[in-house]
N, C-alpha and C. Protein backbone atom coordinates (compact mmCIF):
# COMPACT_ATOMS: atom_id res chain seq x y z
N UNK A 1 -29.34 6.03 -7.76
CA UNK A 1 -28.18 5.46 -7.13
C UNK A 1 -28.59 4.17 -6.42
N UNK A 2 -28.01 2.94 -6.45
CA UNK A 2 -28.36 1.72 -6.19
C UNK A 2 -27.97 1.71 -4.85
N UNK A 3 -28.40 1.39 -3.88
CA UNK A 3 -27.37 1.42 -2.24
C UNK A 3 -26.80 0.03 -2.39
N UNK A 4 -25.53 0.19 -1.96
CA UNK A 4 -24.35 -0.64 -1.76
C UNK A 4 -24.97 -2.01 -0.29
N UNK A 5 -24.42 -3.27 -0.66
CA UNK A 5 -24.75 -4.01 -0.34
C UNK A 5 -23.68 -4.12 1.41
N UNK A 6 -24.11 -4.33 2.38
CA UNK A 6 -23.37 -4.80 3.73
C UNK A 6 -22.52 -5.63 3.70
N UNK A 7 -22.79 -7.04 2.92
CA UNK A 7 -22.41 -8.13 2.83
C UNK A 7 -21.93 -8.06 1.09
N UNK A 8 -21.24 -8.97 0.78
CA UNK A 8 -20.91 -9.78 -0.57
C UNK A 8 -20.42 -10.94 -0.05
N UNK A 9 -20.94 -11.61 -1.04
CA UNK A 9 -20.46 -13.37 -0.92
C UNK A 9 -19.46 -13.73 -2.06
N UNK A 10 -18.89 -14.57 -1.83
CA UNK A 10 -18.51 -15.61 -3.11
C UNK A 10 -17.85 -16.73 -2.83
N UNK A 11 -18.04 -17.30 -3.54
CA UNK A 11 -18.08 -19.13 -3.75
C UNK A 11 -16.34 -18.49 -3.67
N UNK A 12 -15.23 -19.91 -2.56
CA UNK A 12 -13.96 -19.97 -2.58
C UNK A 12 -13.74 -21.21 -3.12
N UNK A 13 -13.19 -21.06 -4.31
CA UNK A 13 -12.74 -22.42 -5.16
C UNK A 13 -11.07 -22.52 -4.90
N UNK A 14 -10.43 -23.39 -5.58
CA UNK A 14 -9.18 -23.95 -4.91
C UNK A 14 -7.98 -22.43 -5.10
N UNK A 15 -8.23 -21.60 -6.92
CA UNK A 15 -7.66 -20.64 -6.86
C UNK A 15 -7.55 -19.71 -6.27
N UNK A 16 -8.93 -19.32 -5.66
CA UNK A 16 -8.98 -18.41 -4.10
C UNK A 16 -8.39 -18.47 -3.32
N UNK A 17 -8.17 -19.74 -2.75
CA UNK A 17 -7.87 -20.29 -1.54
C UNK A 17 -6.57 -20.21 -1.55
N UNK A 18 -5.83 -20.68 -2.55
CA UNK A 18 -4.71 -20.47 -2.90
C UNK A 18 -4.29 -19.11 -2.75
N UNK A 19 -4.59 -18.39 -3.41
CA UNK A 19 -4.51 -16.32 -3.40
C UNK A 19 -4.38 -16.18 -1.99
N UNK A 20 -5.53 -16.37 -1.35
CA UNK A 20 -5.89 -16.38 0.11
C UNK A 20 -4.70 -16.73 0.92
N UNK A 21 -4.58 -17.82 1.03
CA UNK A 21 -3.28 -18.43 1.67
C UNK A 21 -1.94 -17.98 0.99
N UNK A 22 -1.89 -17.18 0.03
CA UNK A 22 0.00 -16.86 -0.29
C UNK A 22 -0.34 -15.64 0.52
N UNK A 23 -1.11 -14.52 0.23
CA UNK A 23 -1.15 -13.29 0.87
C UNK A 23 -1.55 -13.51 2.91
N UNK A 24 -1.51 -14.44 3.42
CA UNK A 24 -1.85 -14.47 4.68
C UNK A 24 -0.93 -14.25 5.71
N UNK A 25 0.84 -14.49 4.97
CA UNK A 25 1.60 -13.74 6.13
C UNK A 25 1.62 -12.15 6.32
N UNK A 26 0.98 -11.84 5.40
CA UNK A 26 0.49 -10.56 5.73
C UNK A 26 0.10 -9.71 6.70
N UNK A 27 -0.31 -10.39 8.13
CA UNK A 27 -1.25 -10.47 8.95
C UNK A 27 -3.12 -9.79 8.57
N UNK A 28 -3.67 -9.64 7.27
CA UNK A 28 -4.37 -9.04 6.59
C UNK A 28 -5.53 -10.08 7.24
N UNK A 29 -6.53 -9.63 7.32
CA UNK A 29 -7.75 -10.95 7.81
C UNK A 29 -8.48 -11.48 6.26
N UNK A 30 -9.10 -12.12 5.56
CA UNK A 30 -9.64 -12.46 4.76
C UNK A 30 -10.59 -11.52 4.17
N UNK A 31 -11.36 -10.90 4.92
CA UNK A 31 -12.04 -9.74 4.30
C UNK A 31 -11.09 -8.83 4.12
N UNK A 32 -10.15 -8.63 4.52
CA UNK A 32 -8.98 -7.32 3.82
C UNK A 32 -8.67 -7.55 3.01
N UNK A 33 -7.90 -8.81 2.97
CA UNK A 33 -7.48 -9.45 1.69
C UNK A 33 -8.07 -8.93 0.18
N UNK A 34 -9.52 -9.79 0.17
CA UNK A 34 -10.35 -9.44 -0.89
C UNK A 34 -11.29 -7.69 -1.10
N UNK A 35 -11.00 -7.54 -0.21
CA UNK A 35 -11.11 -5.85 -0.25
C UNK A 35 -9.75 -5.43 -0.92
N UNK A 36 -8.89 -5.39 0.11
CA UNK A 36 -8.09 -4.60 -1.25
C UNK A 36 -7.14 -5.24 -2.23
N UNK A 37 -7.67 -6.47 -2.88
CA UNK A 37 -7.58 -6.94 -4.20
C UNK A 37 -8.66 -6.43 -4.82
N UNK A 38 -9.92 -6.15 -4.51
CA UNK A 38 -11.15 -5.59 -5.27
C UNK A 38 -10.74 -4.07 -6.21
N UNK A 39 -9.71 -3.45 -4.58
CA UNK A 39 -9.63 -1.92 -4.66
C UNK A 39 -8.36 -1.97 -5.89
N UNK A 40 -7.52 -2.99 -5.45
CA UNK A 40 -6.16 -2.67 -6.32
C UNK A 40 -6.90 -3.32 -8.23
N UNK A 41 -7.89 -3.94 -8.61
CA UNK A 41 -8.32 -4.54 -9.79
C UNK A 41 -9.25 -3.27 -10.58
N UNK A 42 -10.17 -2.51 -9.51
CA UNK A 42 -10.47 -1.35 -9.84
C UNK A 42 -9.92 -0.22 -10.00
N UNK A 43 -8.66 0.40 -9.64
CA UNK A 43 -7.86 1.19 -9.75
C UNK A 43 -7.00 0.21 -11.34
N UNK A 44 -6.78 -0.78 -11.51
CA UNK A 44 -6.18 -0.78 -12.75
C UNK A 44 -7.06 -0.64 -13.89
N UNK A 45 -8.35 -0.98 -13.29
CA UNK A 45 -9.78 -0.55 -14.69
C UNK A 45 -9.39 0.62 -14.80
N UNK A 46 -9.88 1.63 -13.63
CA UNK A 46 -10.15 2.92 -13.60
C UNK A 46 -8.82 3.29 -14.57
N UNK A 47 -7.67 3.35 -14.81
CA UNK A 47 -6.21 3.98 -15.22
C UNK A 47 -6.46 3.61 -16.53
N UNK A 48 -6.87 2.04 -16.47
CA UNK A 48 -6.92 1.91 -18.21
C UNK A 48 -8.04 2.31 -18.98
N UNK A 49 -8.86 2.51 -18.44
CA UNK A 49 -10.64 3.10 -18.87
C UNK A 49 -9.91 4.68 -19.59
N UNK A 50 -9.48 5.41 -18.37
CA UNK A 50 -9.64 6.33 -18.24
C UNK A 50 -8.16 7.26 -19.30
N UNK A 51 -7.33 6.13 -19.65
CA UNK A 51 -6.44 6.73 -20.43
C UNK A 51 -6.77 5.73 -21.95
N UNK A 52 -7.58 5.24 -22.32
CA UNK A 52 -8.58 4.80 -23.42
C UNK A 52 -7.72 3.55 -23.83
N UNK A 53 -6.95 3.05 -22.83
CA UNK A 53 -6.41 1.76 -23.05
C UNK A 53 -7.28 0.29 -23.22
N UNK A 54 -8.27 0.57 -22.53
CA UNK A 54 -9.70 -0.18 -22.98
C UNK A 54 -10.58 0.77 -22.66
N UNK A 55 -11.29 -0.43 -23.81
CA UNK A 55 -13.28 -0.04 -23.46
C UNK A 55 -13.24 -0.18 -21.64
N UNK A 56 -14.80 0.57 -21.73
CA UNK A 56 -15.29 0.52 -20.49
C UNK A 56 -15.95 -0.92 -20.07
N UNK A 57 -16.11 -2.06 -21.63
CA UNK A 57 -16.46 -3.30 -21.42
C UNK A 57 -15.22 -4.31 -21.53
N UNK A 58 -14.39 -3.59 -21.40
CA UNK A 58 -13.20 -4.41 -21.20
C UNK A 58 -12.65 -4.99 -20.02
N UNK A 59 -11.92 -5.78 -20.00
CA UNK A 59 -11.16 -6.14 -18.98
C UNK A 59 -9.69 -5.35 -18.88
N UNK A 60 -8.80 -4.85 -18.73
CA UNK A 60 -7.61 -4.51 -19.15
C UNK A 60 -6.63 -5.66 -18.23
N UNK A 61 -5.23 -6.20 -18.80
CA UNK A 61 -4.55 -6.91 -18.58
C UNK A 61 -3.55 -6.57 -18.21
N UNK A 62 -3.08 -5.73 -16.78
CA UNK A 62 -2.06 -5.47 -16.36
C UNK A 62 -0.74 -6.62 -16.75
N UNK A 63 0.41 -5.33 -17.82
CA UNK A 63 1.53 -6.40 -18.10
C UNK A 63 2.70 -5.87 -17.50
N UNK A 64 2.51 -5.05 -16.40
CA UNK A 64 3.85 -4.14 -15.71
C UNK A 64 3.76 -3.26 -14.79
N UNK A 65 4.10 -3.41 -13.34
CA UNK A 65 3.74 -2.65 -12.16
C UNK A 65 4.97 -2.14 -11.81
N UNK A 66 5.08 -1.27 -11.02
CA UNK A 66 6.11 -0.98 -9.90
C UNK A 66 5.44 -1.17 -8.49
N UNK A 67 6.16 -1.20 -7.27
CA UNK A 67 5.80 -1.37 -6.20
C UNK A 67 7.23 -0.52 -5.21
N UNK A 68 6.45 -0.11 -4.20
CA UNK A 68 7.05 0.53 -2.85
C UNK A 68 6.87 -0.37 -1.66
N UNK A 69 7.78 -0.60 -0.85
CA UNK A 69 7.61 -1.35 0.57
C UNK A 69 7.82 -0.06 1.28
N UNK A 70 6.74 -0.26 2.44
CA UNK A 70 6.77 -0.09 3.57
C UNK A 70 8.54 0.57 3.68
N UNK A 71 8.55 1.77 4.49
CA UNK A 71 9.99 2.09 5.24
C UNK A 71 10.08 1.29 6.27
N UNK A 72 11.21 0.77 6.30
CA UNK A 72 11.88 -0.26 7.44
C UNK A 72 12.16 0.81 8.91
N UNK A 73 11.71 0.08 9.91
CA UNK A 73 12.05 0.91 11.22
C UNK A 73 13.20 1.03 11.34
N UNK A 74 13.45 2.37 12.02
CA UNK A 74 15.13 2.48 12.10
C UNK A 74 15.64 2.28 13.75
N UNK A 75 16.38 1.78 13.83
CA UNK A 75 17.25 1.42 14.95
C UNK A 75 17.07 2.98 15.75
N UNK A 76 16.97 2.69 17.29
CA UNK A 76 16.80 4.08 18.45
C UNK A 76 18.55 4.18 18.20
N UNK A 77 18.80 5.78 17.94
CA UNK A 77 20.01 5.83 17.94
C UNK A 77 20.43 6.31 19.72
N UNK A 78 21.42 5.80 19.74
CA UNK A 78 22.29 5.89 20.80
C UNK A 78 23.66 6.33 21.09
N UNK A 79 24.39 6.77 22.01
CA UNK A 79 25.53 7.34 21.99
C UNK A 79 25.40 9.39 22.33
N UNK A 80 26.66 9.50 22.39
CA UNK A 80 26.46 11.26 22.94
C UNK A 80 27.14 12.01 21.47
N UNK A 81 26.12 12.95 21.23
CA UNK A 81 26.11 13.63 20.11
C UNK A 81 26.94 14.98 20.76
N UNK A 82 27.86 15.67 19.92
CA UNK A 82 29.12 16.37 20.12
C UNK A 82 28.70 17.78 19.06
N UNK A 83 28.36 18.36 19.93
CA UNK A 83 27.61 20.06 19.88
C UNK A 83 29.13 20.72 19.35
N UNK A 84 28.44 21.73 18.30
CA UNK A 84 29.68 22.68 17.87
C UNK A 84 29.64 23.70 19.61
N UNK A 85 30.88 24.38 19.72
CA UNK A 85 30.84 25.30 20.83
C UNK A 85 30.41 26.74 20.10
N UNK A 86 29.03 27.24 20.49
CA UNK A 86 28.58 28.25 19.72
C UNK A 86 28.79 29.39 21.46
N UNK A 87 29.55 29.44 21.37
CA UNK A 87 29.89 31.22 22.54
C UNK A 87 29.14 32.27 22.09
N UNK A 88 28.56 32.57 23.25
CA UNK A 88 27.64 33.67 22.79
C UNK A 88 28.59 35.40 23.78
N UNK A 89 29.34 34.56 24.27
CA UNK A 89 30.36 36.11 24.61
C UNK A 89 30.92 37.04 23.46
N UNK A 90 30.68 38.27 24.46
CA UNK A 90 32.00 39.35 23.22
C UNK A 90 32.98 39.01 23.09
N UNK A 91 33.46 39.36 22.41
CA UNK A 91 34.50 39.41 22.08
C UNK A 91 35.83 40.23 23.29
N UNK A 92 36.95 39.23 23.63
CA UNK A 92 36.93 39.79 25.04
C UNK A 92 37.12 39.50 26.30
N UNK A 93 35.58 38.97 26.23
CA UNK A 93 34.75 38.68 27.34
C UNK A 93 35.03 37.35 28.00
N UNK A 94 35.31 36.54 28.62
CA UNK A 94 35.11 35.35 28.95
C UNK A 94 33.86 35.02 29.15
């Protein structure tokens, strides 16, 4: 087993930078960024490897995703909520 490196580098050329800067309203820091673009490029190997859509020396060419957002916060509800009258008297009874 090879031990995993602390650090990785790589050269940021203009297409990076670019990537970099569309994903930054994100509030994501730059090492997140390229972390989980690493994670989301390996999970599309792994799916296509693994359902023999490519070789394992392949690249595979994602041509179709779906995506989920985040649930939107919901408004604090407010106002007085109106209880059924559940009587627990006999019948009778007041």
């Amino acid at each position: 087993m090879t031990k995993t490196p602390r650090q990785l580098s790589a050269r940021v050329d203009e297409p990076l930078a670019k990537d970099i800067e569309t994903l930054a309203p994100t509030g994501l820091s730059q090492s997140e960024i390229v972390k989980r673009s690493v994670a989301l490029f390996a999970e599309v190997y792994k799916v296509a490897v693994d359902n023999k859509v490519a070789a394992p020396s392949e690249i595979p060419v994602l041509i179709a995703y779906q995506f989920r957002l985040p649930p939107l916060p919901q408004p604090p509800r407010t106002g007085v909520i109106r209880l059924p009258d559940l009587s627990l008297a006999k019948e009778g009874q007041p």
